[in-house]
Protein backbone atom coordinates (compact mmCIF):
# COMPACT_ATOMS: atom_id res chain seq x y z
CA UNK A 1 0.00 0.00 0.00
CA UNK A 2 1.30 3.47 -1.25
CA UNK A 3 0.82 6.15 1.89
CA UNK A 4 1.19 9.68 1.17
CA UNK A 5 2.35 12.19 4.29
CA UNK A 6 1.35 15.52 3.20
CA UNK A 7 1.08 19.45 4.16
CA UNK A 8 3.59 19.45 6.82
CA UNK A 9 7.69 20.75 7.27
CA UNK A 10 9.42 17.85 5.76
CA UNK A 11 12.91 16.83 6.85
CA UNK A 12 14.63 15.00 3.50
CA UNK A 13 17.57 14.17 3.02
CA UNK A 14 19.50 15.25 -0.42
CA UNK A 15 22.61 12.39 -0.04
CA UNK A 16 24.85 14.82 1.54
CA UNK A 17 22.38 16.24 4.49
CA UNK A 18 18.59 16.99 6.00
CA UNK A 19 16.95 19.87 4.09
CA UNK A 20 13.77 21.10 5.15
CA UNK A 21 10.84 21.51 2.84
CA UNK A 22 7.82 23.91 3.44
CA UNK A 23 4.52 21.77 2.75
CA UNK A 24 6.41 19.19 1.46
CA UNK A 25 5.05 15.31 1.11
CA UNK A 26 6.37 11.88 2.06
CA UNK A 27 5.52 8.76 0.20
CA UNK A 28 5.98 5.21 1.60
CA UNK A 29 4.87 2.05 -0.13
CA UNK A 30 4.77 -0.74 2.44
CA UNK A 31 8.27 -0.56 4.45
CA UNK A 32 10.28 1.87 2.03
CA UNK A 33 10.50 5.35 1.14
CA UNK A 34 9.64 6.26 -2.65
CA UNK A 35 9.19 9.85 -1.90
CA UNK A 36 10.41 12.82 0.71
CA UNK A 37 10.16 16.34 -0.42
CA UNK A 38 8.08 19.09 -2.64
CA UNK A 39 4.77 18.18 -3.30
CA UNK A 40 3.90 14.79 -5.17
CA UNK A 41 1.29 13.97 -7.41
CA UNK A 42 1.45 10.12 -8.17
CA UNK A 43 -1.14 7.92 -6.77
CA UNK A 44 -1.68 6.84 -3.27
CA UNK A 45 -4.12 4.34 -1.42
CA UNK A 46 -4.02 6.56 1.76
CA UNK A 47 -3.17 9.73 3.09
CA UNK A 48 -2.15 11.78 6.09
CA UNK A 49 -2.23 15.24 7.05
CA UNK A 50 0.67 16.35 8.56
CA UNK A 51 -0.56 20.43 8.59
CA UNK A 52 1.57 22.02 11.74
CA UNK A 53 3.87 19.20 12.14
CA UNK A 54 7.45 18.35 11.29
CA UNK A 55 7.69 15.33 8.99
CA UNK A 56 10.97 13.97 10.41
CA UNK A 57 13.02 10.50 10.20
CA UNK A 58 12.93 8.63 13.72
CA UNK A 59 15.43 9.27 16.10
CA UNK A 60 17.94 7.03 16.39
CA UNK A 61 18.01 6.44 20.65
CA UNK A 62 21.70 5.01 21.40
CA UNK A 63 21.42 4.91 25.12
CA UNK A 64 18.23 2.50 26.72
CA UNK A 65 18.32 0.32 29.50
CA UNK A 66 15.04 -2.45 29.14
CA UNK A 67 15.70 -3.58 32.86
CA UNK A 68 13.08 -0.81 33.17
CA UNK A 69 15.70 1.48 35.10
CA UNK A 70 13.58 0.96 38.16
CA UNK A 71 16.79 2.13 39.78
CA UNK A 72 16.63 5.42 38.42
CA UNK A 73 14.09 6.66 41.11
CA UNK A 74 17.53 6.09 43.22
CA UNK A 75 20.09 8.09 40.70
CA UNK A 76 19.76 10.67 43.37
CA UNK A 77 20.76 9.15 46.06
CA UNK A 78 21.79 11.56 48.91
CA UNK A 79 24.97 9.51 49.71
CA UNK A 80 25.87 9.40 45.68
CA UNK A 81 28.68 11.53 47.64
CA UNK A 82 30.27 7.94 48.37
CA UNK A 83 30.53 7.21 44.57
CA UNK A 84 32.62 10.05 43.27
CA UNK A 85 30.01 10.73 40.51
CA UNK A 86 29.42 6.59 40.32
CA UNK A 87 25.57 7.15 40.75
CA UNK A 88 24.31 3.83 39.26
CA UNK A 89 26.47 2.41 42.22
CA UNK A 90 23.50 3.56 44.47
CA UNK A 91 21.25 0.51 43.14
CA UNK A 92 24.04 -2.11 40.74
CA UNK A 93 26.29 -2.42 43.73
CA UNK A 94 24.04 -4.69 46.89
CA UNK A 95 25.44 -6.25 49.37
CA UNK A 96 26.58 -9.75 47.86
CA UNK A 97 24.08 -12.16 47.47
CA UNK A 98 21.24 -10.41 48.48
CA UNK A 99 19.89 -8.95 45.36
CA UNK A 100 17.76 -11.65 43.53
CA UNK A 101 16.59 -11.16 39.73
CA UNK A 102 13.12 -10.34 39.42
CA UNK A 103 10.23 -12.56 38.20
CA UNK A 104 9.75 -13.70 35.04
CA UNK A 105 6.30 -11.21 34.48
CA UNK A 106 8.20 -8.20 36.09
CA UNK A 107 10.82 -8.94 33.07
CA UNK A 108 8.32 -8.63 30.56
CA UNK A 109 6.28 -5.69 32.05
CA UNK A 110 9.40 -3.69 32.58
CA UNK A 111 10.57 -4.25 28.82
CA UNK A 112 7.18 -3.46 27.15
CA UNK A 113 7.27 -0.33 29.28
CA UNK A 114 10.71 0.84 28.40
CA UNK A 115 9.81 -0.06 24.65
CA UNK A 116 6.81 2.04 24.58
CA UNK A 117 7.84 4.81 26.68
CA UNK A 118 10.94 5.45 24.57
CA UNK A 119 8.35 4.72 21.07
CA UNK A 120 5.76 7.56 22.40
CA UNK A 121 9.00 9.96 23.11
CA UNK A 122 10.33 10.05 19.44
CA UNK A 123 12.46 6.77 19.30
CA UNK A 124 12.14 4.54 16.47
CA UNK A 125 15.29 2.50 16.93
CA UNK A 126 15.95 1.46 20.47
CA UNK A 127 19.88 0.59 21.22
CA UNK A 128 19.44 -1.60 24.23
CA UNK A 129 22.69 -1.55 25.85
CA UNK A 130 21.52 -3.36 28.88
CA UNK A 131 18.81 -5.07 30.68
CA UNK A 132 17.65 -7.86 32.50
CA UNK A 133 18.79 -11.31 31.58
CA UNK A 134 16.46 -14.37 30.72
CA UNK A 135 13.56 -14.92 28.15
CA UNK A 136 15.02 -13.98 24.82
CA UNK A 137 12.63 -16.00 23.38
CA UNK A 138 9.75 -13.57 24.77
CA UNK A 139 12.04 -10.23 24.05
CA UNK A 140 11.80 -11.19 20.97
CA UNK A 141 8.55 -11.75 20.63
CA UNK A 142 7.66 -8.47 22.38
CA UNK A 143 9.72 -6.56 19.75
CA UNK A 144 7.51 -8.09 16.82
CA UNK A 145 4.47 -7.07 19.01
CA UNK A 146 4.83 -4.06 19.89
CA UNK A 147 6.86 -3.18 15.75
CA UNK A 148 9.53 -1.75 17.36
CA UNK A 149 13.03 -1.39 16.07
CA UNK A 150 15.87 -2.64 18.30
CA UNK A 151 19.64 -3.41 18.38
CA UNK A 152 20.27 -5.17 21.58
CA UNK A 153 22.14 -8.22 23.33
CA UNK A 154 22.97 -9.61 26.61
CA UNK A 155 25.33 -7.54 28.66
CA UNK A 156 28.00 -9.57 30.28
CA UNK A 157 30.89 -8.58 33.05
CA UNK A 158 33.68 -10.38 34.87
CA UNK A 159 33.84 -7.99 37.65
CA UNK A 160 30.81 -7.65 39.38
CA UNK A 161 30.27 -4.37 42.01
CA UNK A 162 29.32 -5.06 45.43
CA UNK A 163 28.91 -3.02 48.46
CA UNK A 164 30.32 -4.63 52.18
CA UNK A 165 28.66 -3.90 55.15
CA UNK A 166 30.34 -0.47 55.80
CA UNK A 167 28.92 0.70 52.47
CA UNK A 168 32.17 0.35 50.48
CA UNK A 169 32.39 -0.14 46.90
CA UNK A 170 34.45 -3.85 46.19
CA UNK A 171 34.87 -5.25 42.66
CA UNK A 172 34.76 -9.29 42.97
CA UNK A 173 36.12 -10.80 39.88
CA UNK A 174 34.64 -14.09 38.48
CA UNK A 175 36.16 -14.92 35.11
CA UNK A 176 33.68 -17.60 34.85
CA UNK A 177 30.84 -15.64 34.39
CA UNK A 178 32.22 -13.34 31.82
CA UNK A 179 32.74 -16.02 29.54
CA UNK A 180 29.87 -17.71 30.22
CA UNK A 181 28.06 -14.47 29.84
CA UNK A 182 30.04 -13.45 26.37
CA UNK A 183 28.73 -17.20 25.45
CA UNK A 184 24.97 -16.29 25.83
CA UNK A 185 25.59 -13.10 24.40
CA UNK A 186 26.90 -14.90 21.01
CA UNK A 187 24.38 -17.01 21.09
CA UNK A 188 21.57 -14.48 21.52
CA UNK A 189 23.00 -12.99 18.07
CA UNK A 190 22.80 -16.69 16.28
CA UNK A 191 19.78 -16.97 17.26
CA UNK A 192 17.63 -14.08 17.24
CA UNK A 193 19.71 -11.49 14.99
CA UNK A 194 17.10 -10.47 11.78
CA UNK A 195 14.20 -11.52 14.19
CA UNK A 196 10.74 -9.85 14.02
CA UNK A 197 10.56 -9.12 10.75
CA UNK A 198 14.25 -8.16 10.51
CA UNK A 199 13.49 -5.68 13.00
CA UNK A 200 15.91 -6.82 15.69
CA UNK A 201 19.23 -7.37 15.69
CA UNK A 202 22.17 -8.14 17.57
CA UNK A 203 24.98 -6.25 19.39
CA UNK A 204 27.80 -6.49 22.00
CA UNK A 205 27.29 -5.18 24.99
CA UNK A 206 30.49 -5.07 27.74
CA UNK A 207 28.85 -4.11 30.38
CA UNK A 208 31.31 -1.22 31.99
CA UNK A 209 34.96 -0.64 30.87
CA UNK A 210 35.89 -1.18 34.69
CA UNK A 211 33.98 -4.22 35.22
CA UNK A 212 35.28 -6.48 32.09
CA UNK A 213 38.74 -7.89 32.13
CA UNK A 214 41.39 -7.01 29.59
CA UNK A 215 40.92 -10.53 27.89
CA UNK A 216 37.32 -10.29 27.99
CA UNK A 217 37.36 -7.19 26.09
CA UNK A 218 39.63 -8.65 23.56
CA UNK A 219 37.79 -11.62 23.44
CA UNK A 220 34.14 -9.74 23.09
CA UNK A 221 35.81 -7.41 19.89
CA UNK A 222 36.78 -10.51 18.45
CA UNK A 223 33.51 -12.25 18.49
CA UNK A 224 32.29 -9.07 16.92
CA UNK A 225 34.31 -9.03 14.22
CA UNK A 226 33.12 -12.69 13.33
CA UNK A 227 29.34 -11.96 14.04
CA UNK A 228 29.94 -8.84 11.89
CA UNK A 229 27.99 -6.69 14.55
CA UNK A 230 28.37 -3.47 16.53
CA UNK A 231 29.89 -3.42 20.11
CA UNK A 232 28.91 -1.07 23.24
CA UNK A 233 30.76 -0.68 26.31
CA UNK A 234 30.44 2.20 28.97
CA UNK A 235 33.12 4.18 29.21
CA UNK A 236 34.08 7.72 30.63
CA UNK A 237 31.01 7.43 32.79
CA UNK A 238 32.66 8.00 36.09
CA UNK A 239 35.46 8.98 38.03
CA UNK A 240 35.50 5.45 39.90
CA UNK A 241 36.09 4.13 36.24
CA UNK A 242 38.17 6.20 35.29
CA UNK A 243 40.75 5.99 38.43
CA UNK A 244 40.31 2.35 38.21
CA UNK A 245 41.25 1.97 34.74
CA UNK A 246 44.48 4.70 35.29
CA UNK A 247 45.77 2.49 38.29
CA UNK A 248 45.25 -0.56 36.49
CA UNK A 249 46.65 0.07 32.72
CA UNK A 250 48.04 3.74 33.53
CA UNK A 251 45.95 4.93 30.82
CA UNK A 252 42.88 7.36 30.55
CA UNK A 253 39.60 4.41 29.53
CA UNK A 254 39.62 5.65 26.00
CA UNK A 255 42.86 5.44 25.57
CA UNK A 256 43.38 1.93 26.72
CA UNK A 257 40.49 0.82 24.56
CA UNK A 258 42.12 1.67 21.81
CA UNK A 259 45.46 0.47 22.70
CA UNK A 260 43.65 -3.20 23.25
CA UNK A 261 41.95 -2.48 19.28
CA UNK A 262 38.55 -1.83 20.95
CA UNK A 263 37.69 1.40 19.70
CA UNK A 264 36.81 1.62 15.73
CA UNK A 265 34.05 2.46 13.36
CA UNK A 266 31.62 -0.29 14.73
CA UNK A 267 31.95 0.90 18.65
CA UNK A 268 29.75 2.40 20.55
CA UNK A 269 31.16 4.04 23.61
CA UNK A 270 28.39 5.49 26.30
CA UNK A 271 29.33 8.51 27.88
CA UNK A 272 32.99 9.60 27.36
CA UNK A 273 32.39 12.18 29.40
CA UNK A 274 35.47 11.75 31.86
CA UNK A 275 38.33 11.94 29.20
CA UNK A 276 41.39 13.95 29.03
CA UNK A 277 39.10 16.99 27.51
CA UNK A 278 37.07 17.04 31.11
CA UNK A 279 38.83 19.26 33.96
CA UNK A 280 37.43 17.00 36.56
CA UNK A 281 39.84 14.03 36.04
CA UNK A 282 43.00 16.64 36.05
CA UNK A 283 44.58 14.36 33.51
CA UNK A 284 45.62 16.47 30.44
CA UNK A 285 47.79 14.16 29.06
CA UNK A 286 47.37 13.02 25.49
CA UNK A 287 44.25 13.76 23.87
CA UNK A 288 41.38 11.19 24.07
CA UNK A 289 39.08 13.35 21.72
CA UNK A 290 42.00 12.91 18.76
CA UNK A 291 41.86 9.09 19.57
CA UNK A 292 37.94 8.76 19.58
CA UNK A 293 38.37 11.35 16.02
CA UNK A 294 41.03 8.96 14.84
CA UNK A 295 39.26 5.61 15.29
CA UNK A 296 36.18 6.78 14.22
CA UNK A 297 34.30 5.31 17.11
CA UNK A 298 30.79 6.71 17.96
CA UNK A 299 30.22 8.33 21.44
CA UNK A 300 26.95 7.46 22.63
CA UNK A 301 26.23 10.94 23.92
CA UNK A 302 22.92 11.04 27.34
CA UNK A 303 23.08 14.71 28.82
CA UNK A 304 20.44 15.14 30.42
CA UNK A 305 21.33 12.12 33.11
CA UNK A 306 24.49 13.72 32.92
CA UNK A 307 23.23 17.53 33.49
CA UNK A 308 20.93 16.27 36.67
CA UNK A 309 23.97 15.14 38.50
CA UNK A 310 25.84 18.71 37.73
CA UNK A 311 28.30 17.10 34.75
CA UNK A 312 28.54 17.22 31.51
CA UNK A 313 30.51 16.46 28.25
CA UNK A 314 33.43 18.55 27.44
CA UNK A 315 31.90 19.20 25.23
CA UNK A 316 29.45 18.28 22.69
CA UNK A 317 30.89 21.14 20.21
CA UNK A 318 34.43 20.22 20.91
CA UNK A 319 34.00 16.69 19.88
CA UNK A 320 31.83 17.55 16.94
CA UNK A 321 34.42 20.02 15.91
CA UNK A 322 37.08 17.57 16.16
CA UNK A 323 35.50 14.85 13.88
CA UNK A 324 34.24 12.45 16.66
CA UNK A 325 31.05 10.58 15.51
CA UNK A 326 28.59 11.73 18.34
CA UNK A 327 24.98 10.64 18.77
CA UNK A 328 22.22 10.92 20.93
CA UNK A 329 20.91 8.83 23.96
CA UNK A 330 18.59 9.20 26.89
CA UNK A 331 19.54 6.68 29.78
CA UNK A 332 17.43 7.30 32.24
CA UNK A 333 13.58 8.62 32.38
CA UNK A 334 12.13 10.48 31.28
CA UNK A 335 13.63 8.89 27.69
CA UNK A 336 12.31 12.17 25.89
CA UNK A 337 14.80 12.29 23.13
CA UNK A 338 13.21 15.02 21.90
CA UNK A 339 13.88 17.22 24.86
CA UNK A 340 17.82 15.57 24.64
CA UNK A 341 18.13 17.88 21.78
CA UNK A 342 18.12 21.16 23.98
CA UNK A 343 19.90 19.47 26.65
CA UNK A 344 22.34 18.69 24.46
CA UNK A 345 22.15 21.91 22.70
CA UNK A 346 22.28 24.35 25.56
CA UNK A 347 24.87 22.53 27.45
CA UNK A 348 27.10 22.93 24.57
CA UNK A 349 26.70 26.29 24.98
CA UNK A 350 27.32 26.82 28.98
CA UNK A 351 30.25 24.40 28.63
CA UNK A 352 31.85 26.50 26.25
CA UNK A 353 31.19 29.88 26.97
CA UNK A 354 29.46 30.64 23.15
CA UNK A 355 26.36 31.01 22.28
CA UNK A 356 26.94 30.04 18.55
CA UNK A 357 27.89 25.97 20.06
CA UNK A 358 25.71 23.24 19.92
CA UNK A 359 23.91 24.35 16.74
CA UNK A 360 20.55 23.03 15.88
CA UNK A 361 21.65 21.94 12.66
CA UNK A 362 24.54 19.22 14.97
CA UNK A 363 22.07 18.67 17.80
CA UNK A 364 19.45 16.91 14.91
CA UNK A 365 22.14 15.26 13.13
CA UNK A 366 23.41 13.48 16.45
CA UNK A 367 19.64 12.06 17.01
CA UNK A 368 19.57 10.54 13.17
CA UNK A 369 22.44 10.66 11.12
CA UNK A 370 25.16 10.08 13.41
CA UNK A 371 24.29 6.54 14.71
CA UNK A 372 23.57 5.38 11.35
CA UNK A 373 27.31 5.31 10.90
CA UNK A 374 28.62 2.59 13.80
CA UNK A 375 25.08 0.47 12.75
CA UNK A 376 26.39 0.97 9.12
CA UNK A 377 22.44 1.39 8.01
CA UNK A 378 22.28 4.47 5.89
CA UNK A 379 18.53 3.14 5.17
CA UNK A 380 17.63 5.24 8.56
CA UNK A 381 18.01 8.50 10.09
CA UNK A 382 16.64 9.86 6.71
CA UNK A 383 13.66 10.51 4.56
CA UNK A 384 14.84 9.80 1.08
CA UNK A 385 14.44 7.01 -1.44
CA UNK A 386 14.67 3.48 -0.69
CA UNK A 387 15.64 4.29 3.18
CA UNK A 388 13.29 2.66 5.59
CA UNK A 389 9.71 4.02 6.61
CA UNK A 390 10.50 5.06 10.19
CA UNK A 391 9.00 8.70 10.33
CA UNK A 392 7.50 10.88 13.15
CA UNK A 393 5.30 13.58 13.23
CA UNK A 394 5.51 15.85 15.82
CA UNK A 395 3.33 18.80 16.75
CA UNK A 396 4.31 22.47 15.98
CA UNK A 397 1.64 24.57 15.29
CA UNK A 398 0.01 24.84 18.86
CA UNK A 399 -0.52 27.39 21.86
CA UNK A 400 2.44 25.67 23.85
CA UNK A 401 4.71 25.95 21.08
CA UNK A 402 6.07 29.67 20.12
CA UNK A 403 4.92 31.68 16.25
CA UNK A 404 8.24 30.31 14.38
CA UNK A 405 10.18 30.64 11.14
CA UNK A 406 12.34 27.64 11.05
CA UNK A 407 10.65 24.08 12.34
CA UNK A 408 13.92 22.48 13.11
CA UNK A 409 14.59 25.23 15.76
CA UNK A 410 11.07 25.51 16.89
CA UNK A 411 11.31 21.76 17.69
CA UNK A 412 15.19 21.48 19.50
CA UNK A 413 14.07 25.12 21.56
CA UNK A 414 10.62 24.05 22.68
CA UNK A 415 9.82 20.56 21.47
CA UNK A 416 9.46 17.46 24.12
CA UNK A 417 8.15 14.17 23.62
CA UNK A 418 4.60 14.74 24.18
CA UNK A 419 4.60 16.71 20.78
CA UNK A 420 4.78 13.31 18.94
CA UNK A 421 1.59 13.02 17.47
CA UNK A 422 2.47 9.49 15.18
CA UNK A 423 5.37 7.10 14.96
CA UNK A 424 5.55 5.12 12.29
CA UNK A 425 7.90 2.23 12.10
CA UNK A 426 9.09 -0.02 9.07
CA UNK A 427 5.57 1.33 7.51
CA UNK A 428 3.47 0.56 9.97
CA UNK A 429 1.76 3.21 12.57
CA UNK A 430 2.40 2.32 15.84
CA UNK A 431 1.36 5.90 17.72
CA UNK A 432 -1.60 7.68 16.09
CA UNK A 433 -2.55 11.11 18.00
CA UNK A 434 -0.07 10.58 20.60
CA UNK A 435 -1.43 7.31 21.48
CA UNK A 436 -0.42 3.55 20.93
CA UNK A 437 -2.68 2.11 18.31
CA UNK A 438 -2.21 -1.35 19.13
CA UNK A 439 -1.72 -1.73 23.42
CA UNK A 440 -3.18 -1.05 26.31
CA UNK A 441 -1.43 1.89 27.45
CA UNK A 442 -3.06 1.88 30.92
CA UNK A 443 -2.39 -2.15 31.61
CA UNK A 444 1.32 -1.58 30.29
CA UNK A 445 1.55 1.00 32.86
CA UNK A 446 -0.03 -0.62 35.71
CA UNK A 447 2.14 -3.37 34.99
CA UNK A 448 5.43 -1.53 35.73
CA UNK A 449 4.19 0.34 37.98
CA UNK A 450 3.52 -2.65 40.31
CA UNK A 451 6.61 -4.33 39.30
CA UNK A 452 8.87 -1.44 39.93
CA UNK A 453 7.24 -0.80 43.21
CA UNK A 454 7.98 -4.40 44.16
CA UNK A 455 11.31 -3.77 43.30
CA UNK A 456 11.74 -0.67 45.82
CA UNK A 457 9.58 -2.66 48.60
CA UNK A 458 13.02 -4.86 48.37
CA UNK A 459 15.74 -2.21 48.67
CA UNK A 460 16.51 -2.69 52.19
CA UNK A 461 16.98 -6.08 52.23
CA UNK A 462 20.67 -5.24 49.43
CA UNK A 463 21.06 -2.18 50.33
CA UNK A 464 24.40 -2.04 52.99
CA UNK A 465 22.65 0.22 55.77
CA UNK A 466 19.27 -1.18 55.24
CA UNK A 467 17.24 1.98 54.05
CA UNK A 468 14.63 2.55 51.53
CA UNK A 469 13.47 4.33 49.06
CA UNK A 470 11.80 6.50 51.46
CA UNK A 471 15.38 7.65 53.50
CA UNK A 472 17.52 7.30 50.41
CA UNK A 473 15.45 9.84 48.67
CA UNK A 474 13.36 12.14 50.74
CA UNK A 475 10.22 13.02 49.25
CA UNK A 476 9.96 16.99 47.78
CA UNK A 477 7.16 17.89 50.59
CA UNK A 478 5.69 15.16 53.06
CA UNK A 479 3.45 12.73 51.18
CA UNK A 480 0.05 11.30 52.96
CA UNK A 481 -0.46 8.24 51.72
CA UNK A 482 -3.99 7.35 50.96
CA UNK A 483 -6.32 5.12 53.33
């Protein structure tokens, strides 16, 4: 069937970059583009009115954890202090052996949560660089339900992070379960890579730079080479990690991932915020924006998770201006990629000192173009000709949004999320006036809800001085709880 998107700003691409046209159309015939541009008068079975909205390629989101980051509600924890800017130590670091995985139906309500949160928020392809383990067989299935497009794969460690009783942070290495964990990884890509209707497919993911042995690094690139698929590791997140890794190797984390042949077109690195370019550190010795630049790896860039815990990268323009492949991702909730763009954007702009950083123009290309490169798909990020029919539509022309000239910096200096009207993936609408067409929003909420709130009934049982959610994160005003 031949669907033509008409009346709105349309975002095409001309081979070389975006290019906006006024009252332009888009024409998709089942999953492909045959059309993006001026107007078009060929035939078409259906149409939609996009009058007052952007017409603009999905956004490529290269940062989402599907354990349903029930954790996050802890990212600002009051003792973070402890972590030296480690905050997901506050909830991935229990007291050993006290922290059991949760139930199978928690799994799946916390990954059809994430899924559609992150859908509704502008994100057509997911990069899932870590969740909960167990039930491929149903994360697969749920990613041909609910049409979504994801890259994704086990994450595996060989160091895992524990807290002792006196609250401090140990590393306890088990080589074991990094292979075994690489293994399941590998085997998750065998099995399920092309998988709902070609719609999923697999990746690397080594888990933390700190937490994964030398050899299992080597050994994870390797297997990536042969399975002829991307890689993600975080790296630069934190000061712990990046202390860790200079006592260790004597080397900044970017810079030893590239000395171990780590870093290179097909990596993903999360973060790099910590590098030789960030005062914080006080290492400015060598120059791990060059080496990122020079290996062409892709930096996986999240700041507003970064920007809530008073850090940021530095900086977005510098590493942009220096040829370093950098794209957009949202970690934690809300996952409003849309809103990353003025995070990303303004911060640029503090950072720096200059108004005239963190353009519009390199904001948008970070959130399509940009990851397009380590996935090698240049059929998305782009509304042109044979690339695949993953297009949004979001909301301009309304009271909350200001009397504008140009649509692309209407949207990065007042657009969020809920100005997605309709997502359309691989050709198919999957949100249609802001709403899912084909799930129960309210049971797919109630479902994480109650799963996530099991999951903070259990804090103080891992947690190393027993408190919960409650004393770990005081409420803004006292809360009555209903009778």
């Amino acid at each position: 069937m031949r669907t033509l998107i008409e009346g709105g700003w349309v975002v095409a691409f001309n081979g070389q970059s975006h290019e906006v046209h006024e009252a332009g159309s888009v024409v998709f015939e089942n999953d492909r583009i045959v059309h993006a541009g001026g107007p078009y008068a060929g035939a078409a079975d259906a149409r939609l009115s996009a009058r007052g909205k952007l017409v603009s390629p999905g956004f490529i989101n290269t940062h989402v954890h599907t354990a349903g980051n029930g954790g996050d509600y802890l990212l600002l924890d009051t003792a973070k202090n402890d972590y030296r800017t480690a905050n997901y130590m506050s909830f991935a670091a229990p007291l050993k052996g006290k922290m059991t995985p949760p139930p199978p139906e928690a799994v799946a309500a916390l990954r059809a949560f994430v899924f559609l949160h992150a859908l509704k928020n502008g994100t057509t392809t997911v990069i899932d660089v870590g969740g909960l383990r167990g039930d491929w067989d149903g994360y697969a299935r749920l990613v041909d339900e609910l049409g979504v497009r994801v890259y994704g794969g086990p994450p595996f460690r060989d160091r895992n992070t524990f807290m002792d009783a006196k609250g401090r942070l140990y590393y306890d290495e088990d080589a074991n379960a990094g292979t075994q964990g690489l293994k399941e990884a590998v085997g998750f890509i065998k099995g399920f890579d092309g998988a709902a209707q070609g719609r999923l497919r697999g990746m690397l993911n080594a888990a933390q730079v700190e937490t994964c042995s030398e050899p299992l690094l080597r050994a994870c690139k390797d297997a990536a080479r042969e399975l002829d698929v991307p890689v993600h590791t975080h790296a630069g997140g934190n000061l712990v990690e990046f202390q860790r890794i200079m006592d260790e190797y004597r080397k900044t984390p970017i810079q030893f991932l590239a000395d171990i042949g780590f870093l290179d077109d097909r990596a993903l690195i999360g973060h790099a915020v910590f590098t030789t370019a960030h005062p914080w550190p006080r290492y400015p010795f060598g120059d791990d924006v060059r080496v990122l630049a020079e290996r062409g790896a892709t930096v996986g860039h999240c700041p507003y998770k970064y920007a809530k815990m008073a850090m940021t990268l530095h900086s977005f323009q510098r590493y942009v201006d220096a040829g370093v492949n950098v794209a957009i991702g949202t970690d934690t909730y809300p996952m409003d990629i849309v809103a990353e763009l003025r995070w990303a954007s303004i911060l640029a702009k503090i950072t720096d000192g200059d108004y005239q950083a963190g353009l519009h123009r390199d904001v948008f290309n970070a959130a399509t173009l940009a990851a397009c490169r380590f996935l090698r798909r240049n059929d998305l990020g782009r509304l042109a000709p044979g690339a695949k029919a993953d297009i949004l539509l979001i909301n301009l022309d309304h009271l909350g949004a200001p009397v504008y000239a140009d649509p692309i910096k209407t949207l990065v200096d007042a657009g969020c999320g809920r100005d997605v009207d309709t997502v359309i993936v691989d050709g198919k609408i999957l949100i249609a006036g802001g709403r899912t067409v084909h799930v129960d929003e309210a049971e797919v909420y109630a479902k994480a809800r109650g799963a996530t709130q099991n999951y903070w009934r259990h804090v103080p049982a891992w947690r190393w001085d027993g408190n919960g959610v409650e004393q770990i994160i005081p409420p803004a005003f006292p809360i009555h709880a209903a009778r």
